[in-house]
N, C-alpha and C. Protein backbone atom coordinates (compact mmCIF):
# COMPACT_ATOMS: atom_id res chain seq x y z
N UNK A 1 11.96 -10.64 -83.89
CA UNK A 1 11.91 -11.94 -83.29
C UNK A 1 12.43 -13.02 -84.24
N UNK A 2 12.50 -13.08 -85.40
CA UNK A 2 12.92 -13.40 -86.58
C UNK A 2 14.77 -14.48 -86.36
N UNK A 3 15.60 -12.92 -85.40
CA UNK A 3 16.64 -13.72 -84.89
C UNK A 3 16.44 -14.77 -84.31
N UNK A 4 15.79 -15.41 -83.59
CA UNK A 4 16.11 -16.35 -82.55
C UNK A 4 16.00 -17.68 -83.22
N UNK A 5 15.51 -17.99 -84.87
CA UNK A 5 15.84 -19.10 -85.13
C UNK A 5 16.29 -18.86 -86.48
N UNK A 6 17.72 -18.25 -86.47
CA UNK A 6 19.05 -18.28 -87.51
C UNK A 6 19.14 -19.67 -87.64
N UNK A 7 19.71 -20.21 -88.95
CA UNK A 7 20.55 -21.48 -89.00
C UNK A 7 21.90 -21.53 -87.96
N UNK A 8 22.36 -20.45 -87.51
CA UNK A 8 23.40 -20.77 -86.45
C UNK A 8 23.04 -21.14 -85.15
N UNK A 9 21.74 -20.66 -84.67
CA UNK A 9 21.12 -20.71 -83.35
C UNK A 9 20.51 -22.22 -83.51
N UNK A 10 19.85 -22.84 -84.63
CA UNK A 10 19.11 -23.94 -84.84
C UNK A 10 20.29 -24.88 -84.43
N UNK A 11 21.40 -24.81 -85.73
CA UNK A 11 22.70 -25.63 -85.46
C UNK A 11 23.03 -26.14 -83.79
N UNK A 12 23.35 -24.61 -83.21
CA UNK A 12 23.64 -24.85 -81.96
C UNK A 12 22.92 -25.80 -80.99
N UNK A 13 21.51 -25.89 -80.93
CA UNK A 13 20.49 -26.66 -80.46
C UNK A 13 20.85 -28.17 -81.14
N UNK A 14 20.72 -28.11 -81.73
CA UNK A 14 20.98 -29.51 -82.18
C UNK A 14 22.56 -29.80 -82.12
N UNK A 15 23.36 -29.32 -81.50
CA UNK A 15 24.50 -30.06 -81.18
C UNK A 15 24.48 -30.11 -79.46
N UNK A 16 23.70 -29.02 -79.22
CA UNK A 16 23.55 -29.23 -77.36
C UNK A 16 23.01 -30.78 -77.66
N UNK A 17 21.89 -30.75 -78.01
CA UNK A 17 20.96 -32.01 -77.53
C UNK A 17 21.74 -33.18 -77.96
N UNK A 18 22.58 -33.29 -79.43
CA UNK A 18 23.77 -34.33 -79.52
C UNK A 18 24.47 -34.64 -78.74
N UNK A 19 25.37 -33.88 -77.49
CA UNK A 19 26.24 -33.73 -76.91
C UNK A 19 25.69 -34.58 -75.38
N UNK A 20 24.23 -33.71 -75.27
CA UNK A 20 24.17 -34.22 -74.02
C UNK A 20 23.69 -35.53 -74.09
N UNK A 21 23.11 -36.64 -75.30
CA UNK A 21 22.41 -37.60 -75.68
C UNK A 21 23.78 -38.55 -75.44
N UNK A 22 25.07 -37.89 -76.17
CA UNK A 22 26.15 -38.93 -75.99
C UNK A 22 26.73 -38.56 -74.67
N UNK A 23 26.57 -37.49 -73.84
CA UNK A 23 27.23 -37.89 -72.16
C UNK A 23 26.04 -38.44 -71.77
N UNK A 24 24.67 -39.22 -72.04
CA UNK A 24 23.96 -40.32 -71.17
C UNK A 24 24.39 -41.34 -71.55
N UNK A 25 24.56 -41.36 -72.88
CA UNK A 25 25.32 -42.63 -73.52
C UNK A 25 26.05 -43.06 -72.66
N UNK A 26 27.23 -42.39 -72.54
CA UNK A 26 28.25 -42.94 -71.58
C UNK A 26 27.77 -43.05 -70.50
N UNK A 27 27.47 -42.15 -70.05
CA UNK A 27 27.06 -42.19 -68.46
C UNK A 27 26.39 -43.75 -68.05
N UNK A 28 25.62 -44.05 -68.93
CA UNK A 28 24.48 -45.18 -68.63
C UNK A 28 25.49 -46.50 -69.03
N UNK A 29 26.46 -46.51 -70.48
CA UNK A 29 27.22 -47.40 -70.56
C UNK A 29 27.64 -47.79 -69.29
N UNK A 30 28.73 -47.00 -68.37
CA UNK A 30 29.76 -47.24 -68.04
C UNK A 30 28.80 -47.73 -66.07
N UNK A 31 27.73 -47.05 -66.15
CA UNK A 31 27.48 -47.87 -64.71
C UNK A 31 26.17 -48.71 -65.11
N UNK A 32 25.85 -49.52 -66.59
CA UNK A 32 25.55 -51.08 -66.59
C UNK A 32 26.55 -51.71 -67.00
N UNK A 33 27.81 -51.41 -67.25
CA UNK A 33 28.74 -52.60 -66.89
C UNK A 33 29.26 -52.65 -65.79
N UNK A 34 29.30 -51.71 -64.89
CA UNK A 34 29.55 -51.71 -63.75
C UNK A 34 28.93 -52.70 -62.89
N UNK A 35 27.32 -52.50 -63.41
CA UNK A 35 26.52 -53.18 -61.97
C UNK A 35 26.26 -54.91 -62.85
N UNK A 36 26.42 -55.50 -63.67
CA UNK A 36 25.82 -56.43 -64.41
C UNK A 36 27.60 -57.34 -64.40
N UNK A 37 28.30 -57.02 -63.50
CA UNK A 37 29.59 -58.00 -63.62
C UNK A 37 29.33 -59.33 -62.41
N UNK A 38 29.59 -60.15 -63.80
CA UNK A 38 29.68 -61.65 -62.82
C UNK A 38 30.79 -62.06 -63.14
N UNK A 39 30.76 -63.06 -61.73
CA UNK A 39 32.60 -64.45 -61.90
C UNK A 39 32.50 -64.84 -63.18
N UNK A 40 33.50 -65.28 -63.37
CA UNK A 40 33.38 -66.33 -64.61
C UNK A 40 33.12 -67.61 -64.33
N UNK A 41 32.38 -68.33 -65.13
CA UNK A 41 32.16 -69.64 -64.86
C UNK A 41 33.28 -70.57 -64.66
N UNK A 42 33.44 -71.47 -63.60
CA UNK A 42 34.40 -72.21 -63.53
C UNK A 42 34.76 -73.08 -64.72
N UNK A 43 35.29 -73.62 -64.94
CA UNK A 43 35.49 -74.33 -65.72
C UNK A 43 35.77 -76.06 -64.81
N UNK A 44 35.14 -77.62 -65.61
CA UNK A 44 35.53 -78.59 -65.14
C UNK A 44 37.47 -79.07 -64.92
N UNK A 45 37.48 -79.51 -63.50
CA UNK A 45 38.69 -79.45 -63.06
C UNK A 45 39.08 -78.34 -62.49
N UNK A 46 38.72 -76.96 -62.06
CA UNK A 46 39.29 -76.06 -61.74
C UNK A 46 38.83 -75.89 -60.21
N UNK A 47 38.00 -76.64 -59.92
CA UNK A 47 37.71 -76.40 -58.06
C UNK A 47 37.25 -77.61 -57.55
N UNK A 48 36.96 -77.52 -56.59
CA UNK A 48 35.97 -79.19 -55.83
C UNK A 48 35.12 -78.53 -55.70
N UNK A 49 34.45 -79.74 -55.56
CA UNK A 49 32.89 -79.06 -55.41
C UNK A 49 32.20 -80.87 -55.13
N UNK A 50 31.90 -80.41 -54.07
CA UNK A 50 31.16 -81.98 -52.88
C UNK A 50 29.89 -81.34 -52.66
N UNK A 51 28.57 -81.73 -52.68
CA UNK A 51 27.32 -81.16 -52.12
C UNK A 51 26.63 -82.78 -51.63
N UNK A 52 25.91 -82.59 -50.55
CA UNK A 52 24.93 -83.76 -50.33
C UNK A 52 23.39 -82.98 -50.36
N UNK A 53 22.47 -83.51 -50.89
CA UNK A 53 20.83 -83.51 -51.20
C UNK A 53 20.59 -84.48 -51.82
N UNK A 54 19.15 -84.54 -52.19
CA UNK A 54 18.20 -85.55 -52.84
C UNK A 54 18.51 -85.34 -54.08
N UNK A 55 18.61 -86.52 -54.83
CA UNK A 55 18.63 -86.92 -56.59
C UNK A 55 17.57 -87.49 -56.67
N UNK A 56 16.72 -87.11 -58.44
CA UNK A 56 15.60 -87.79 -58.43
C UNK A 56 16.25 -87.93 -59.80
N UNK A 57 14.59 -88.67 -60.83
CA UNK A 57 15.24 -89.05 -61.87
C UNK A 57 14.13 -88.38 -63.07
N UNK A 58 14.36 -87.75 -64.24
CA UNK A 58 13.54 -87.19 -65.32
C UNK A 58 12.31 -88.30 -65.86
N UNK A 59 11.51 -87.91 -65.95
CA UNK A 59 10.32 -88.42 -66.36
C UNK A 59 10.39 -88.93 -67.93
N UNK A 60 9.57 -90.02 -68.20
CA UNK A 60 9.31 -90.73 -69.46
C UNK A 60 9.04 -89.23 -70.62
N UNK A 61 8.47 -88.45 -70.24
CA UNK A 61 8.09 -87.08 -71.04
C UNK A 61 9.36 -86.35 -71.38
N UNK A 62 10.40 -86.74 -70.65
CA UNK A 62 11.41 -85.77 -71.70
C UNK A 62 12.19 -86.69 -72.44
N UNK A 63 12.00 -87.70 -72.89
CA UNK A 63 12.93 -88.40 -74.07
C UNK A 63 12.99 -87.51 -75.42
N UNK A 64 14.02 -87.47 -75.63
CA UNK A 64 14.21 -86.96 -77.52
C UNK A 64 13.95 -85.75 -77.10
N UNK A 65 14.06 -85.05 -75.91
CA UNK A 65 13.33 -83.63 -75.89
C UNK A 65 15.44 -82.94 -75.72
N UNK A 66 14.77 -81.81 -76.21
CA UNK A 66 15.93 -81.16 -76.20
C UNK A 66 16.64 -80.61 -75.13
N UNK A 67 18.16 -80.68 -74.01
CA UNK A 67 18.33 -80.15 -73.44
C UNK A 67 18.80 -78.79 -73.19
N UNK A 68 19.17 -78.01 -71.85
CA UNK A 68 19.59 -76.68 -72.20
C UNK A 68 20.89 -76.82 -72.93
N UNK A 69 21.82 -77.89 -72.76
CA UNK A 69 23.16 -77.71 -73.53
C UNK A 69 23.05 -77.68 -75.13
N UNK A 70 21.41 -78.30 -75.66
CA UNK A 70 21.84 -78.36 -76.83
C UNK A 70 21.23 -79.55 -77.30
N UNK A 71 21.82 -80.55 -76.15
CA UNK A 71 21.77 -82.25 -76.80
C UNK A 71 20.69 -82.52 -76.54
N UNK A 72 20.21 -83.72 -77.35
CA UNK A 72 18.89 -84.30 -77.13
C UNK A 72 18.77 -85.27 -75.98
N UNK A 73 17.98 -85.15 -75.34
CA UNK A 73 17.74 -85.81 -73.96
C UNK A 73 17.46 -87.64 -74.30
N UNK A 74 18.24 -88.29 -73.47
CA UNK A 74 18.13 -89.84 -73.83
C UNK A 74 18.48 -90.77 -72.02
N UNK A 75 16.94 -91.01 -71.51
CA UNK A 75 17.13 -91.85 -70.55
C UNK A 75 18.02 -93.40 -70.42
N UNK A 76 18.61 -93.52 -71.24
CA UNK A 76 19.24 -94.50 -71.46
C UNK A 76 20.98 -94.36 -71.08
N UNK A 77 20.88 -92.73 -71.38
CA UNK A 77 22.97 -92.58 -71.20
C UNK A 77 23.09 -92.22 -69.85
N UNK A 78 24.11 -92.05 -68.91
CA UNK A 78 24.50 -91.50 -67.99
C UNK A 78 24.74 -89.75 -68.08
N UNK A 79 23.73 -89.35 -68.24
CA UNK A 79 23.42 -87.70 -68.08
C UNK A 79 22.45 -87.44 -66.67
N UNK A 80 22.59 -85.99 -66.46
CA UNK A 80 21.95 -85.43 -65.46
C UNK A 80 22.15 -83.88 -65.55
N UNK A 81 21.14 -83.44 -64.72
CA UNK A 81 21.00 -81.82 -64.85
C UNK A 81 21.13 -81.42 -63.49
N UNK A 82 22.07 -80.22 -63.56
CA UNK A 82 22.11 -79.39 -62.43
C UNK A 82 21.88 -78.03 -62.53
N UNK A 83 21.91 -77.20 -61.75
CA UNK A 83 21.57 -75.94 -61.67
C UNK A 83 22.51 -74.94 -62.16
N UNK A 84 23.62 -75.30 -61.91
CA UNK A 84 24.73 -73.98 -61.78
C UNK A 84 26.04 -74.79 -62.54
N UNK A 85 26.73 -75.92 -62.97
CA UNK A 85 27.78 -76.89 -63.06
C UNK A 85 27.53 -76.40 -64.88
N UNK A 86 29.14 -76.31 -64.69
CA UNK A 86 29.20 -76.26 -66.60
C UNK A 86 28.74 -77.40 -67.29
N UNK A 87 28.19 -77.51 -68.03
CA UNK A 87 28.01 -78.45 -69.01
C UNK A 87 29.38 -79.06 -69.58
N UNK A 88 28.99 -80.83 -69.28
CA UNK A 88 30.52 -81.34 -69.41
C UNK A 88 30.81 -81.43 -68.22
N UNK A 89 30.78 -81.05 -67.40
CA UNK A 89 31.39 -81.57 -66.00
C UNK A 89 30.59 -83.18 -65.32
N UNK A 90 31.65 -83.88 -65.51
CA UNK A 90 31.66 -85.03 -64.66
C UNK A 90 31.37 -84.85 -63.36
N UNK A 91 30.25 -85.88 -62.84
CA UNK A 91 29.93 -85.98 -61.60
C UNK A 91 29.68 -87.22 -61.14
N UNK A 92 30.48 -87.36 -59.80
CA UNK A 92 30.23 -88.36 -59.05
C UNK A 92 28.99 -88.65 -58.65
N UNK A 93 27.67 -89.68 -58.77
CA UNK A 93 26.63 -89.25 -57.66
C UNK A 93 26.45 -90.87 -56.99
N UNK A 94 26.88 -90.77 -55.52
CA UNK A 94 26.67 -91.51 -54.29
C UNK A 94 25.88 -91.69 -53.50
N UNK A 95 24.89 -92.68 -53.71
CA UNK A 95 23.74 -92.95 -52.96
C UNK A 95 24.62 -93.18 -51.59
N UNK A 96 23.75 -92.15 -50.17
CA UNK A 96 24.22 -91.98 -48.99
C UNK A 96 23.75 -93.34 -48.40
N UNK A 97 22.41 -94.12 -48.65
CA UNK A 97 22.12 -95.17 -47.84
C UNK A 97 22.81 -96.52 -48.30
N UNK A 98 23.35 -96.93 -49.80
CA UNK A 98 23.82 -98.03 -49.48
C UNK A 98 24.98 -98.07 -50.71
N UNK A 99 25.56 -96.61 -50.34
CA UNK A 99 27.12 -96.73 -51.02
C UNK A 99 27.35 -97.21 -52.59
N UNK A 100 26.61 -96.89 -53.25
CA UNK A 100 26.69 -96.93 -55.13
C UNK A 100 27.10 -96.22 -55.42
N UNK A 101 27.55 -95.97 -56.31
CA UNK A 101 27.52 -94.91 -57.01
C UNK A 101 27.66 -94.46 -58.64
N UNK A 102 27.82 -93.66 -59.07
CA UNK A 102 27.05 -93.61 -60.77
C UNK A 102 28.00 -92.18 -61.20
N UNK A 103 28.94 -92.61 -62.36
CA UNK A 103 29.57 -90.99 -63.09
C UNK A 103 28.43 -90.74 -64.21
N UNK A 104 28.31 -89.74 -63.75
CA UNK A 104 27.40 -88.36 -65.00
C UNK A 104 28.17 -87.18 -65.80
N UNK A 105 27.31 -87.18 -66.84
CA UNK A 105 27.65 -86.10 -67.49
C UNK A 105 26.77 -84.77 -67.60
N UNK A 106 27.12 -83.83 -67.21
CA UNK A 106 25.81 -82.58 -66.70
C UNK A 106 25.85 -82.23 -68.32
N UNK A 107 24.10 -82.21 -68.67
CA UNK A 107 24.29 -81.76 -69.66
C UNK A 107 22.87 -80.89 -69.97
N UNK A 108 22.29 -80.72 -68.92
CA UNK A 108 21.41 -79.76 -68.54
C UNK A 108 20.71 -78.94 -67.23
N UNK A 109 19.70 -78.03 -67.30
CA UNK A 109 19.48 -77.55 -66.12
C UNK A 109 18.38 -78.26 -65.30
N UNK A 110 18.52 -77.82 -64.18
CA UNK A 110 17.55 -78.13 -62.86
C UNK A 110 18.39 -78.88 -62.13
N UNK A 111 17.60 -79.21 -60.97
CA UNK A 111 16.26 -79.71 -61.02
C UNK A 111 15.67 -78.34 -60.24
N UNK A 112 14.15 -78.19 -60.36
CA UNK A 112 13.89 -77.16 -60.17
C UNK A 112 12.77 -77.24 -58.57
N UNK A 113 13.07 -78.32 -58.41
CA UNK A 113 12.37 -78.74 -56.77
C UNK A 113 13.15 -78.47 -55.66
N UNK A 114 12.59 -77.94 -54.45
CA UNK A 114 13.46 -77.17 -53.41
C UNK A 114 14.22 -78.33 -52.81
N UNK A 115 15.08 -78.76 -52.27
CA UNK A 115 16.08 -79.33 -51.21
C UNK A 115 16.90 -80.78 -52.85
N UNK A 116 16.23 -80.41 -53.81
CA UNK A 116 17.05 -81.62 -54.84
C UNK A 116 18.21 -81.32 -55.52
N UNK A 117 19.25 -81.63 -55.41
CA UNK A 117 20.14 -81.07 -56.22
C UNK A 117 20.76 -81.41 -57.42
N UNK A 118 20.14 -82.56 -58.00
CA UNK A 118 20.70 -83.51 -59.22
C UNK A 118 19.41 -84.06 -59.69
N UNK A 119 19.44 -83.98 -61.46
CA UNK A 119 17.91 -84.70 -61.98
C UNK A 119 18.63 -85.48 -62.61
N UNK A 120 18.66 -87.13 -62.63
CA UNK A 120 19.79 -87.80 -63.17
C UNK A 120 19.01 -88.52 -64.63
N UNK A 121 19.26 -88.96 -65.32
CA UNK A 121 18.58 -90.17 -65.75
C UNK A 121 18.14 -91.38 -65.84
N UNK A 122 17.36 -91.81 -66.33
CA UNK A 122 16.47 -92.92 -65.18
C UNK A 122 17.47 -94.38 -65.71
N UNK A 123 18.57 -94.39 -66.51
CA UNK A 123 19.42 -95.26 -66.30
C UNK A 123 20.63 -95.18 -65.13
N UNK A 124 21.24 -93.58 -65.11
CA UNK A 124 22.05 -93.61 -64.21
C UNK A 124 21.39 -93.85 -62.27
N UNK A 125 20.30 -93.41 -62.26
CA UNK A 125 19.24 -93.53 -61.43
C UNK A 125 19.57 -95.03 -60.74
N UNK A 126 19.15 -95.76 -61.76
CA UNK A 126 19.00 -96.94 -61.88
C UNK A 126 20.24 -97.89 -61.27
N UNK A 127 21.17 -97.18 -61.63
CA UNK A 127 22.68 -98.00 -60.83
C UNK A 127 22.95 -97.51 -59.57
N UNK A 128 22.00 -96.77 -58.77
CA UNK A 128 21.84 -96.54 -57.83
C UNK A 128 20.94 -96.29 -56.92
N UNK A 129 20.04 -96.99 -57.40
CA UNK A 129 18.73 -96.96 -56.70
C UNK A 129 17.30 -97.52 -57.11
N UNK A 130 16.56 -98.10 -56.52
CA UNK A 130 15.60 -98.61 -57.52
C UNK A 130 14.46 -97.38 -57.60
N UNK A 131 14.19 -97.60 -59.06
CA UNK A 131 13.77 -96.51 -59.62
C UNK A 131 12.34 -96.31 -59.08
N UNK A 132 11.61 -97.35 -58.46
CA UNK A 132 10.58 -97.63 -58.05
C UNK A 132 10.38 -96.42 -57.19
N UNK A 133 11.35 -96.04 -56.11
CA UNK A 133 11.69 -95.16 -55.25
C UNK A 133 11.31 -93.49 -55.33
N UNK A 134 12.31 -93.26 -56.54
CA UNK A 134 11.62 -91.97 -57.42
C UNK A 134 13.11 -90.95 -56.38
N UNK A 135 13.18 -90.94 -55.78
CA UNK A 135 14.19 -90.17 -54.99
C UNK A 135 14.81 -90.96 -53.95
N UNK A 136 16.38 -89.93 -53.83
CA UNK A 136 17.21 -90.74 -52.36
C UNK A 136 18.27 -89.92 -52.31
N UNK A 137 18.90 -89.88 -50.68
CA UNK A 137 19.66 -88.85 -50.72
C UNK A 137 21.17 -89.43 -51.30
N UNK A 138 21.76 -88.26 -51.40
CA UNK A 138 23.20 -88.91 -52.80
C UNK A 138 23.85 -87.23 -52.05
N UNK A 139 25.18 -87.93 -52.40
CA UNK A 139 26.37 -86.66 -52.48
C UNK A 139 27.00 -86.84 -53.89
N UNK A 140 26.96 -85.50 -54.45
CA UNK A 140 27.56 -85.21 -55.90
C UNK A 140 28.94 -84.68 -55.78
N UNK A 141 30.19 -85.23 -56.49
CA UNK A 141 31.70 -84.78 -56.37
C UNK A 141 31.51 -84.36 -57.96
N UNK A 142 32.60 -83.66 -58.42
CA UNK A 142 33.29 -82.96 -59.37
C UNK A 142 33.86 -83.85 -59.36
N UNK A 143 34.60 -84.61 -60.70
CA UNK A 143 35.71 -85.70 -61.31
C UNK A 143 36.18 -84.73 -62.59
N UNK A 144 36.98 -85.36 -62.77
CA UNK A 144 38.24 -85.34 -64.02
C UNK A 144 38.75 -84.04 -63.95
């Protein structure tokens, strides 16, 4: 019984189990890149993009707070957050009831409330609506 674990028989085992470890390898590589492929993000200027919903405006609690792009959050500049829009993309936003309107710079995410589609800042807000309000419906364009 002695034969059955030669250094040639051991060898062999341990190159089966190598062999078949690197065909899961692949195997598993090649269908999660398969299933995990997305578009590429547009880039600003490369499509239109018009939506109408409610804009509201970020709360006194996120000043100096950090956004997802990076930058530090400041109610004072013409910024706003959207959901899906590259960072850097210019946006039109047009209050629907009495025709204002306000350019933004998306420079973070949300808003994360159902039917809103723009969290602006409570200056850009402000050139279009009184802030008193807290929300109003607006259509957002893509610029530059």
């Amino acid at each position: 019984m002695s034969f059955l674990n030669t250094p040639s028989k051991i060898c062999c085992d341990y190159l089966r189990v190598a062999l078949a470890f690197a065909l899961f390898i692949a195997v598993l590589s090649f269908f999660s890149g398969c299933s995990t492929h997305k578009k590429p993000t547009p880039q600003p200027g490369e499509f239109e993009y018009k939506r109408t919903g409610i804009a509201s405006y970020y709360a006194n609690k996120f000043q100096s707070r950090k956004t997802a792009s990076g930058e530090i959050f400041n109610n004072n500049l013409m910024t706003a957050a959207h959901r899906t829009l590259p960072f850097g993309t210019h946006v039109v936003v047009k209050n629907l009831k009495n025709g204002k309107s306000v350019k933004v710079k998306i420079n973070d995410r949300g808003p994360f409330i159902k039917r809103r589609i723009i969290d602006l800042s409570k200056a850009a807000f402000a050139k279009i609506e009184n802030i008193n309000k807290g929300y109003t419906k607006v259509e957002i364009m893509v610029v530059d």
